[in-house]
PDB file of N, CA and C in Angstrom:
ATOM      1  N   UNK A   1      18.592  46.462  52.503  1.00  0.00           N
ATOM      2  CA  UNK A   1      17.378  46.108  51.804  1.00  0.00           C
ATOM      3  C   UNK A   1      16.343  47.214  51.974  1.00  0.00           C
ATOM      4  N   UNK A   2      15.106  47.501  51.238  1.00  0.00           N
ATOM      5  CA  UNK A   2      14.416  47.877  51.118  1.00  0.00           C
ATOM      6  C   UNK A   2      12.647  47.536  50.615  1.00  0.00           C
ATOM      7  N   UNK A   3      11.727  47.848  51.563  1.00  0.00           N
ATOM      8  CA  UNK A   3      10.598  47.603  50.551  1.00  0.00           C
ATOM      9  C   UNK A   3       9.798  48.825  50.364  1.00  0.00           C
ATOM     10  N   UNK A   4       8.852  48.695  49.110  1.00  0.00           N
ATOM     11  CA  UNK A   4       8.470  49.999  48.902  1.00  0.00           C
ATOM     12  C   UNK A   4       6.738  49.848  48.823  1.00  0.00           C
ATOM     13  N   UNK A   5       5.930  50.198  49.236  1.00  0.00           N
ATOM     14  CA  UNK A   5       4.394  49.444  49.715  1.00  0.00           C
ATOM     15  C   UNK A   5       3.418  50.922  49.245  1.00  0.00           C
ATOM     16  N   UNK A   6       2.178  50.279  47.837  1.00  0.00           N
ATOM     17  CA  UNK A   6       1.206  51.344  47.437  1.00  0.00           C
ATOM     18  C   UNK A   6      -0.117  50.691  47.704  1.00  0.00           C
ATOM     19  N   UNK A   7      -0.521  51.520  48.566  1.00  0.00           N
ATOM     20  CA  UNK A   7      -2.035  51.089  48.872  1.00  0.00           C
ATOM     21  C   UNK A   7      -2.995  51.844  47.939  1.00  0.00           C
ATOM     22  N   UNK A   8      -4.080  50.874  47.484  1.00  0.00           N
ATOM     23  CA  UNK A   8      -4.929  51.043  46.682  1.00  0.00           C
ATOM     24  C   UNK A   8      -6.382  50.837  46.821  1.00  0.00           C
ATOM     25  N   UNK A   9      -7.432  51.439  46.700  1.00  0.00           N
ATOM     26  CA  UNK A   9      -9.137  50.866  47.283  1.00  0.00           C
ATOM     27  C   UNK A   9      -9.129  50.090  46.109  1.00  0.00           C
ATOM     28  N   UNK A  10     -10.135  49.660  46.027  1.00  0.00           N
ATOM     29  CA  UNK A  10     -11.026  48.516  45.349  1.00  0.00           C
ATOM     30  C   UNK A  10     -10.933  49.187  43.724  1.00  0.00           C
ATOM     31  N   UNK A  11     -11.234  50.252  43.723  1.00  0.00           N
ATOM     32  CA  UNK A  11     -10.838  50.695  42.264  1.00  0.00           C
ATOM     33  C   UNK A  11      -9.969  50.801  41.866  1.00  0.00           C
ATOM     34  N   UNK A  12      -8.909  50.916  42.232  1.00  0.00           N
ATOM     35  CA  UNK A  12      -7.470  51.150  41.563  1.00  0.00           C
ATOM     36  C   UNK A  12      -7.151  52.796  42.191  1.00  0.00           C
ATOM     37  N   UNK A  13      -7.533  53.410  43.097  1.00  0.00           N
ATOM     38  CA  UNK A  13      -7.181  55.015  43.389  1.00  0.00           C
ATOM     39  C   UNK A  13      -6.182  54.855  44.862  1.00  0.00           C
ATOM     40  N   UNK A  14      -5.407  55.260  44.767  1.00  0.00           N
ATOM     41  CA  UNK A  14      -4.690  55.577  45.851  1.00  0.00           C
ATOM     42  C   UNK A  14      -5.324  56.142  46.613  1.00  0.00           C
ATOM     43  N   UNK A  15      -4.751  55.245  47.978  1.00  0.00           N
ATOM     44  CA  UNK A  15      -5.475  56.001  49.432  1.00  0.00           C
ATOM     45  C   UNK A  15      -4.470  56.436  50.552  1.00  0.00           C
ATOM     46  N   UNK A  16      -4.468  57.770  50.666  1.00  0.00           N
ATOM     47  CA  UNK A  16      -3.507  58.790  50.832  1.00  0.00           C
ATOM     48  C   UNK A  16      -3.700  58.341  52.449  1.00  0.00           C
ATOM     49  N   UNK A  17      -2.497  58.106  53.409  1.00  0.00           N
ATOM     50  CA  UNK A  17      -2.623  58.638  54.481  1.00  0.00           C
ATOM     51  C   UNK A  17      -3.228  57.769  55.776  1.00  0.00           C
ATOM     52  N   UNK A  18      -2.812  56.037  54.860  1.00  0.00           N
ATOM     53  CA  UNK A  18      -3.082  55.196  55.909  1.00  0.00           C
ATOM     54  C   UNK A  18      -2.514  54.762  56.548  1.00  0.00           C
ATOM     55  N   UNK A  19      -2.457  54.754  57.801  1.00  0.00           N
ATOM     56  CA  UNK A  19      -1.400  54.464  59.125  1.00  0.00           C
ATOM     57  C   UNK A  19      -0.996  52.678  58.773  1.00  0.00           C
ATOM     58  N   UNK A  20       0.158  52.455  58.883  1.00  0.00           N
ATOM     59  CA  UNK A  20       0.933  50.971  58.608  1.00  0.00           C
ATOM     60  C   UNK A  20       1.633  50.843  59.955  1.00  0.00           C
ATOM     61  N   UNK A  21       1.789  49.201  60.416  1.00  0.00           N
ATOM     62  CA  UNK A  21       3.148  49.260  61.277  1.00  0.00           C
ATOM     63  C   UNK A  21       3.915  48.088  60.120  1.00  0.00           C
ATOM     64  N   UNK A  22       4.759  48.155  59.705  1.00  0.00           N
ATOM     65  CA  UNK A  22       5.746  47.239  59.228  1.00  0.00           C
ATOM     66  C   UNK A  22       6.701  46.602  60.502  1.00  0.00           C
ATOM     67  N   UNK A  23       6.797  45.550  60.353  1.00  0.00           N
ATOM     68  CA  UNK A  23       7.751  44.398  60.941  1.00  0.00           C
ATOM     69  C   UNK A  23       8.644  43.761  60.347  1.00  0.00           C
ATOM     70  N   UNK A  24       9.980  43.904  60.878  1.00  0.00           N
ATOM     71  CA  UNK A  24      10.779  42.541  60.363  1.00  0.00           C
ATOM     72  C   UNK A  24      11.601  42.285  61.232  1.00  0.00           C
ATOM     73  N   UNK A  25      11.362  40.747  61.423  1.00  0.00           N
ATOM     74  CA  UNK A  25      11.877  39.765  62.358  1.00  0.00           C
ATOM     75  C   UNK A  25      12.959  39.471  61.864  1.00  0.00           C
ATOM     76  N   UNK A  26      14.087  39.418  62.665  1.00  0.00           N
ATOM     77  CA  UNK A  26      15.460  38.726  62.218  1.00  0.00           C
ATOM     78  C   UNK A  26      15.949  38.162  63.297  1.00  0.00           C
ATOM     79  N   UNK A  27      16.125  36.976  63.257  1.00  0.00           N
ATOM     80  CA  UNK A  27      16.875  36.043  64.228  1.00  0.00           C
ATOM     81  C   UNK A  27      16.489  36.213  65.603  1.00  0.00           C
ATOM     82  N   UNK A  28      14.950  36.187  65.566  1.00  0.00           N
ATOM     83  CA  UNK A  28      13.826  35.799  66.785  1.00  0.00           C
ATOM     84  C   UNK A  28      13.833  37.251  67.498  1.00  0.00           C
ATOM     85  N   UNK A  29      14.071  38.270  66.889  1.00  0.00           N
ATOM     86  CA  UNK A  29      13.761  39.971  67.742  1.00  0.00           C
ATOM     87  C   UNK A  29      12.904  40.290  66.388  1.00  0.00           C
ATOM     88  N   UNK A  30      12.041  41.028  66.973  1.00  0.00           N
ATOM     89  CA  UNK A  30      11.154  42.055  65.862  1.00  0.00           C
ATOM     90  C   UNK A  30      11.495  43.654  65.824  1.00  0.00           C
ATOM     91  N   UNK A  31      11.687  44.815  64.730  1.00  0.00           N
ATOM     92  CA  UNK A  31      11.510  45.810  64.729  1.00  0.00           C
ATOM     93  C   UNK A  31      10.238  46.172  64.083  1.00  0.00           C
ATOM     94  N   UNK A  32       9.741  47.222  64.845  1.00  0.00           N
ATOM     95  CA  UNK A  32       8.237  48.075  64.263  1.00  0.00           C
ATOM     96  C   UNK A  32       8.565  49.385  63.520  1.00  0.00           C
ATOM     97  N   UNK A  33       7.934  49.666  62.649  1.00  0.00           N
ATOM     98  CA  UNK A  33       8.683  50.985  62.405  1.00  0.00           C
ATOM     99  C   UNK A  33       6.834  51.429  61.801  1.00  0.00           C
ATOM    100  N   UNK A  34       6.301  51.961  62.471  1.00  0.00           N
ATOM    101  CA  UNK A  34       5.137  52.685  62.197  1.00  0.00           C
ATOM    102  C   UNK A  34       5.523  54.347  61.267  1.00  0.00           C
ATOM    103  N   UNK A  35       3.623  54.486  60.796  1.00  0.00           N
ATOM    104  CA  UNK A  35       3.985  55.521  59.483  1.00  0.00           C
ATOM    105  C   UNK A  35       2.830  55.490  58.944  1.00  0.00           C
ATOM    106  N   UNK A  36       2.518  56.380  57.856  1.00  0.00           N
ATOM    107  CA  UNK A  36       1.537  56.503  56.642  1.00  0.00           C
ATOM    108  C   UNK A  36       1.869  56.435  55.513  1.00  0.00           C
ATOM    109  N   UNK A  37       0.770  56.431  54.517  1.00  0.00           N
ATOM    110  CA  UNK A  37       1.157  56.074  53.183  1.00  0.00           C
ATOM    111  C   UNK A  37       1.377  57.511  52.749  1.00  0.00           C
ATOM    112  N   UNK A  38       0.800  58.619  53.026  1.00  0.00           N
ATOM    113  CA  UNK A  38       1.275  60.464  52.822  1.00  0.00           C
ATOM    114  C   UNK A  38       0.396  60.396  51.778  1.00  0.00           C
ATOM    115  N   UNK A  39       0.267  61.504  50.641  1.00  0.00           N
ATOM    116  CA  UNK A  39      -0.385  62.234  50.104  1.00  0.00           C
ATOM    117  C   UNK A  39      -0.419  61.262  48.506  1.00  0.00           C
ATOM    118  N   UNK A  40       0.282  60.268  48.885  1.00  0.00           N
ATOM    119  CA  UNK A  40       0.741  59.405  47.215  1.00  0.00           C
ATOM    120  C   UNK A  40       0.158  58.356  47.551  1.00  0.00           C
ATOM    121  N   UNK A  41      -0.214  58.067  48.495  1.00  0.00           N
ATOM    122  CA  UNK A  41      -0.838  56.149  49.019  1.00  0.00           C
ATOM    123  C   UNK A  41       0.394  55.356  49.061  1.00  0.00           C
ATOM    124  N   UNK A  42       1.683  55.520  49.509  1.00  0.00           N
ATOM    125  CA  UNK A  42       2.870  54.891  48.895  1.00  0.00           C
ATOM    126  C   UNK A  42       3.334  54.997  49.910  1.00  0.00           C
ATOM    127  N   UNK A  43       4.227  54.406  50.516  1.00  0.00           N
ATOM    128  CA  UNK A  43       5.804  54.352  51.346  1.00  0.00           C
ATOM    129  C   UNK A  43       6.637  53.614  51.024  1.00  0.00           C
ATOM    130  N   UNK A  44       7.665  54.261  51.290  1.00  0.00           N
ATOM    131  CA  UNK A  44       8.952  53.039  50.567  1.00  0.00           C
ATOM    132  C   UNK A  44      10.303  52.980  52.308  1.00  0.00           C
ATOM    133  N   UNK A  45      10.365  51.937  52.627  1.00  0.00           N
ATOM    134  CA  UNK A  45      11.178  52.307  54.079  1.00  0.00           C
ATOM    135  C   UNK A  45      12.791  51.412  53.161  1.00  0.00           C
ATOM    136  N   UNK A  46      14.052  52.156  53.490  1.00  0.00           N
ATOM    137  CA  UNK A  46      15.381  52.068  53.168  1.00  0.00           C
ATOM    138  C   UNK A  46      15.834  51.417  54.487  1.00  0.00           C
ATOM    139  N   UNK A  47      17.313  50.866  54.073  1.00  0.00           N
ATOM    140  CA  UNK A  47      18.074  50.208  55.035  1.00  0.00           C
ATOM    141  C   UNK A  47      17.722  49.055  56.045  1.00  0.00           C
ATOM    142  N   UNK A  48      16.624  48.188  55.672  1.00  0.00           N
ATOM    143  CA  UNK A  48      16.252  47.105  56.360  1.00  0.00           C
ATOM    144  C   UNK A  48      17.217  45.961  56.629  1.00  0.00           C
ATOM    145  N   UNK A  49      17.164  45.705  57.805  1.00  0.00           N
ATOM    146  CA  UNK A  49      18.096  44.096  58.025  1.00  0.00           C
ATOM    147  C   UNK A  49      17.360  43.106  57.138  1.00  0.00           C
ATOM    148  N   UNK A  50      18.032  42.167  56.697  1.00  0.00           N
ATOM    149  CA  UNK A  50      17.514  41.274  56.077  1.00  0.00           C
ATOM    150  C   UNK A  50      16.428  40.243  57.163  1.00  0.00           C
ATOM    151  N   UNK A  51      15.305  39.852  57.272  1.00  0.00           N
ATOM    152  CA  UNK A  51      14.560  39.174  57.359  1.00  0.00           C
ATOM    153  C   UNK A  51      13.378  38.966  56.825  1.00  0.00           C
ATOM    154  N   UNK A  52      11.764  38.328  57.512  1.00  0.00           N
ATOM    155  CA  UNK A  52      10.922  38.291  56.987  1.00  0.00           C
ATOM    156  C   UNK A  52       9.958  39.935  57.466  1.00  0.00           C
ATOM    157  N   UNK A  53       9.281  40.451  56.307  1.00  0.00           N
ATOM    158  CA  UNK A  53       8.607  41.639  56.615  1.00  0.00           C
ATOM    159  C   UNK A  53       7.328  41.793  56.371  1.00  0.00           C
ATOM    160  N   UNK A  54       6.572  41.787  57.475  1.00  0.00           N
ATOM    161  CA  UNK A  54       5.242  42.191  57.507  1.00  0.00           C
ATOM    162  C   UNK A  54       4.827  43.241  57.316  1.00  0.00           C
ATOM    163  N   UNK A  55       3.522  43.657  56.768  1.00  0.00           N
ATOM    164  CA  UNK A  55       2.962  44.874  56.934  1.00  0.00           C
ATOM    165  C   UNK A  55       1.286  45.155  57.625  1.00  0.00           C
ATOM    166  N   UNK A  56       1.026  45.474  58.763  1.00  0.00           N
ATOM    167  CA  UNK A  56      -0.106  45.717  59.330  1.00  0.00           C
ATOM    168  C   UNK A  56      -0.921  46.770  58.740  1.00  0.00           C
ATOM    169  N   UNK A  57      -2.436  47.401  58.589  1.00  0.00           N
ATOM    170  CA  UNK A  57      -2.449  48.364  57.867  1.00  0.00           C
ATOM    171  C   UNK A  57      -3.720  49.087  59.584  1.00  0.00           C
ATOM    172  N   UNK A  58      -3.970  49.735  59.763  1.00  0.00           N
ATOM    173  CA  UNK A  58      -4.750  50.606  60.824  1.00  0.00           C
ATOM    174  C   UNK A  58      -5.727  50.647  60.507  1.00  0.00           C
ATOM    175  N   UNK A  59      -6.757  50.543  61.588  1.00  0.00           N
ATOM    176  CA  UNK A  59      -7.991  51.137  61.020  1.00  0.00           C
ATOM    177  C   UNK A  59      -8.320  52.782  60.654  1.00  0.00           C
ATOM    178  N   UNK A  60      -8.722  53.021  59.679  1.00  0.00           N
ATOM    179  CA  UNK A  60      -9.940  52.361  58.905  1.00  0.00           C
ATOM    180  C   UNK A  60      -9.637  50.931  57.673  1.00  0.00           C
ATOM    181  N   UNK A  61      -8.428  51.137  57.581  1.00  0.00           N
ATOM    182  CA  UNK A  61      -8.147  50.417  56.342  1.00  0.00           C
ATOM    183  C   UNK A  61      -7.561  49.104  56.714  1.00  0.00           C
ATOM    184  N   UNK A  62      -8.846  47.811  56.040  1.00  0.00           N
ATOM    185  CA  UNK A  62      -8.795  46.441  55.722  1.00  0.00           C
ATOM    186  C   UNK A  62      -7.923  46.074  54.496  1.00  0.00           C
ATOM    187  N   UNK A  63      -7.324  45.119  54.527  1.00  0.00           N
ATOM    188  CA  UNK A  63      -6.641  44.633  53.428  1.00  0.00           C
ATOM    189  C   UNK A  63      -7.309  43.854  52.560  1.00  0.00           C
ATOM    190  N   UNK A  64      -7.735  43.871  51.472  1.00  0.00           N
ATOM    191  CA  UNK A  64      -8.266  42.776  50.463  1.00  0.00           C
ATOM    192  C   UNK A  64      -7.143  41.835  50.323  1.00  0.00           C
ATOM    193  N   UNK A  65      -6.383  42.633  49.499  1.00  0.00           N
ATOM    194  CA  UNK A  65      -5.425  41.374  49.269  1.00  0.00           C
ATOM    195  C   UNK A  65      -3.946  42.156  48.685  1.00  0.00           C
ATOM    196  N   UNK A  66      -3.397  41.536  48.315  1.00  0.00           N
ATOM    197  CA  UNK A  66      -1.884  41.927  47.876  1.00  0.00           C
ATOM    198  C   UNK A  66      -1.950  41.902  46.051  1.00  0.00           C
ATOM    199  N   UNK A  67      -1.352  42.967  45.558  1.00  0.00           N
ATOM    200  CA  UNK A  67      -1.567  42.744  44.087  1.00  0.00           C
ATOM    201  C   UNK A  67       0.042  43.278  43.364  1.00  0.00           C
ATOM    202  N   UNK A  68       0.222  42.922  42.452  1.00  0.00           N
ATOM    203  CA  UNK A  68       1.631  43.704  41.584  1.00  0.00           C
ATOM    204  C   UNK A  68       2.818  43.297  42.389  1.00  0.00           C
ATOM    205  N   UNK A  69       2.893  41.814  43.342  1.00  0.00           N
ATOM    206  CA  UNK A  69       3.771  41.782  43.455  1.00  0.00           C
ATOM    207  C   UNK A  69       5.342  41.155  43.038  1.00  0.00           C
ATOM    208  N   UNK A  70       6.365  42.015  43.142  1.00  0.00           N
ATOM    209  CA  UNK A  70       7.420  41.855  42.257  1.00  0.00           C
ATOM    210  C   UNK A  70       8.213  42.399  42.826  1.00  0.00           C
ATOM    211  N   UNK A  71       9.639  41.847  43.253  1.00  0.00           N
ATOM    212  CA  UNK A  71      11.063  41.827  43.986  1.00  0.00           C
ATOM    213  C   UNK A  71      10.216  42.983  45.406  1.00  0.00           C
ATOM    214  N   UNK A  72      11.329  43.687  45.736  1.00  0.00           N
ATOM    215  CA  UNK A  72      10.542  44.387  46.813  1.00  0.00           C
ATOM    216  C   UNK A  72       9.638  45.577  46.567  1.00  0.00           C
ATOM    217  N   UNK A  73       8.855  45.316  45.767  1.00  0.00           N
ATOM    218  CA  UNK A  73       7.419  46.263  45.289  1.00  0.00           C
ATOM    219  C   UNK A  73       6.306  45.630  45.372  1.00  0.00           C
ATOM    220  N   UNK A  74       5.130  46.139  45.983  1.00  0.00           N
ATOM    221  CA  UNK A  74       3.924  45.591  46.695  1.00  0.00           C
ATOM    222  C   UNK A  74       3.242  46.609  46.430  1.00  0.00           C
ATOM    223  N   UNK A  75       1.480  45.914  45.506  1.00  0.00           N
ATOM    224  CA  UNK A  75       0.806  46.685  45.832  1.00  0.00           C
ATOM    225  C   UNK A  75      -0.355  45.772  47.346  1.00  0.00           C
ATOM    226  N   UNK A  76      -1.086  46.874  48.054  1.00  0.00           N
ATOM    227  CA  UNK A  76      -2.463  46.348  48.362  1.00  0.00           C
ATOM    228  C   UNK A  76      -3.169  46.918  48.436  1.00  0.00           C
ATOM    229  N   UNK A  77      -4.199  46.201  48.034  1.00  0.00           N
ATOM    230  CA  UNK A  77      -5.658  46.338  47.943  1.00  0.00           C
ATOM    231  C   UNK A  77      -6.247  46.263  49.087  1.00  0.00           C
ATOM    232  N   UNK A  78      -6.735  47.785  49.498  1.00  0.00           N
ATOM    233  CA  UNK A  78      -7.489  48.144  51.191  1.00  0.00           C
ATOM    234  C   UNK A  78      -8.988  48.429  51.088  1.00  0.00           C
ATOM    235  N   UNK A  79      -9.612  48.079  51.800  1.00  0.00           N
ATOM    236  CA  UNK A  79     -10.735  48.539  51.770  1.00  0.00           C
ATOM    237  C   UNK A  79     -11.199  49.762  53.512  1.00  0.00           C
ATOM    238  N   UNK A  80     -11.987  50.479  53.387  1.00  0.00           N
ATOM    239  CA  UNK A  80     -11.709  51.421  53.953  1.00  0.00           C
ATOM    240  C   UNK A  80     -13.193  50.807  55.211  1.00  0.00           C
ATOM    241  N   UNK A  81     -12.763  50.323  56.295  1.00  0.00           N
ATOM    242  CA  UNK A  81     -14.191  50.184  57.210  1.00  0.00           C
ATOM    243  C   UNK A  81     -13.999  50.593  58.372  1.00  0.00           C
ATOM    244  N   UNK A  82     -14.973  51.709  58.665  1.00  0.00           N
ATOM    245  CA  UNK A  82     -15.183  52.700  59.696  1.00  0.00           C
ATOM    246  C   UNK A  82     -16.074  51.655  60.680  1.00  0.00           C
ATOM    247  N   UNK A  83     -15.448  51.898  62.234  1.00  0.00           N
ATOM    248  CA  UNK A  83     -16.012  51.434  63.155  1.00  0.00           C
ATOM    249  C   UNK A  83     -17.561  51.856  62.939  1.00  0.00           C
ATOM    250  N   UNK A  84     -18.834  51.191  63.592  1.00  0.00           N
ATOM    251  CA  UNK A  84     -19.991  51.765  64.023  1.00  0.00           C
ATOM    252  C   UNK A  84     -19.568  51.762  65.213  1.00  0.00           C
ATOM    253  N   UNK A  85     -20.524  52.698  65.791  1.00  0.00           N
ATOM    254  CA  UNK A  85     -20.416  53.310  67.421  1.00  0.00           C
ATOM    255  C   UNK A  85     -22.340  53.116  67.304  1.00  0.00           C
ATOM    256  N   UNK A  86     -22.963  52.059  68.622  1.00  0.00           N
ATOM    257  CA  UNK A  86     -23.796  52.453  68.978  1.00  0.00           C
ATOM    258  C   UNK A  86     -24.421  53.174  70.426  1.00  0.00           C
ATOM    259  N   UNK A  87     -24.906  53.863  70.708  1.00  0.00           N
ATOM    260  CA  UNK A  87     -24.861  54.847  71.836  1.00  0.00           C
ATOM    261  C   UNK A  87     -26.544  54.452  72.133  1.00  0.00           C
ATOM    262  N   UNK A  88     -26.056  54.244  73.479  1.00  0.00           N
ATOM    263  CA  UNK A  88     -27.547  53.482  74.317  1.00  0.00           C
ATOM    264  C   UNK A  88     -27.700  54.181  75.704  1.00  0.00           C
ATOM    265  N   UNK A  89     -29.214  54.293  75.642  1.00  0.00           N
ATOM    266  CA  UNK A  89     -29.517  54.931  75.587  1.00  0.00           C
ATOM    267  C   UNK A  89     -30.001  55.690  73.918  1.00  0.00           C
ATOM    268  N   UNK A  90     -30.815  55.816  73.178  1.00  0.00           N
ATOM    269  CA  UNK A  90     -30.831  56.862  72.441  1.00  0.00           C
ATOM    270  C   UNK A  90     -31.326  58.055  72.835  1.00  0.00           C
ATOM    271  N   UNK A  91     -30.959  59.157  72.147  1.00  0.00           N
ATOM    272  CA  UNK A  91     -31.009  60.802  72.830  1.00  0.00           C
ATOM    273  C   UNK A  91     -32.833  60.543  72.816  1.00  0.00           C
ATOM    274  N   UNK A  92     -33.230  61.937  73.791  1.00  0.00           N
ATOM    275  CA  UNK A  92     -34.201  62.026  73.215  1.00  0.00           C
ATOM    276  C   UNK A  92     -35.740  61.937  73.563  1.00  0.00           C
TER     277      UNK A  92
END
């Protein structure tokens, strides 16, 4: 089996280069197989055992939601949110 996963922002533009861990559980063990989407916003991972398959996405990138989906082709919809850092003390 195979799935093939295109991440997309809020507009419809591919977002190149977001760290994923994919999971799939089969018969109560999990495999991780971490990665990025590369220069296309896309990954496609080959030779999967058959079970159920998750996909985690890293920060910066939130998931809106799942769109275009159809047999093992997935799009999602990420939204991109950068930690704040506040530093206390201010300089100064």
């Amino acid at each position: 089996d195979w799935v093939e996963v295109s991440s997309k922002d809020e507009a419809g533009a591919a977002l190149a280069d977001m760290r994923f861990v994919l999971t799939v559980k089969t018969g109560g063990f999990g495999k991780e197989i971490k990665g990025n989407t590369g220069s296309a916003g896309m990954f496609k991972v080959d030779d999967l055992p058959p079970g159920e398959v998750s996909v985690a996405w890293a920060s910066p990138a939130r998931l809106v939601e799942w769109t275009e989906e159809t047999a093992t082709k997935r799009t999602a919809k990420l939204k991109k949110a950068f930690k704040a850092t506040l530093v206390w003390p201010p300089a100064g």
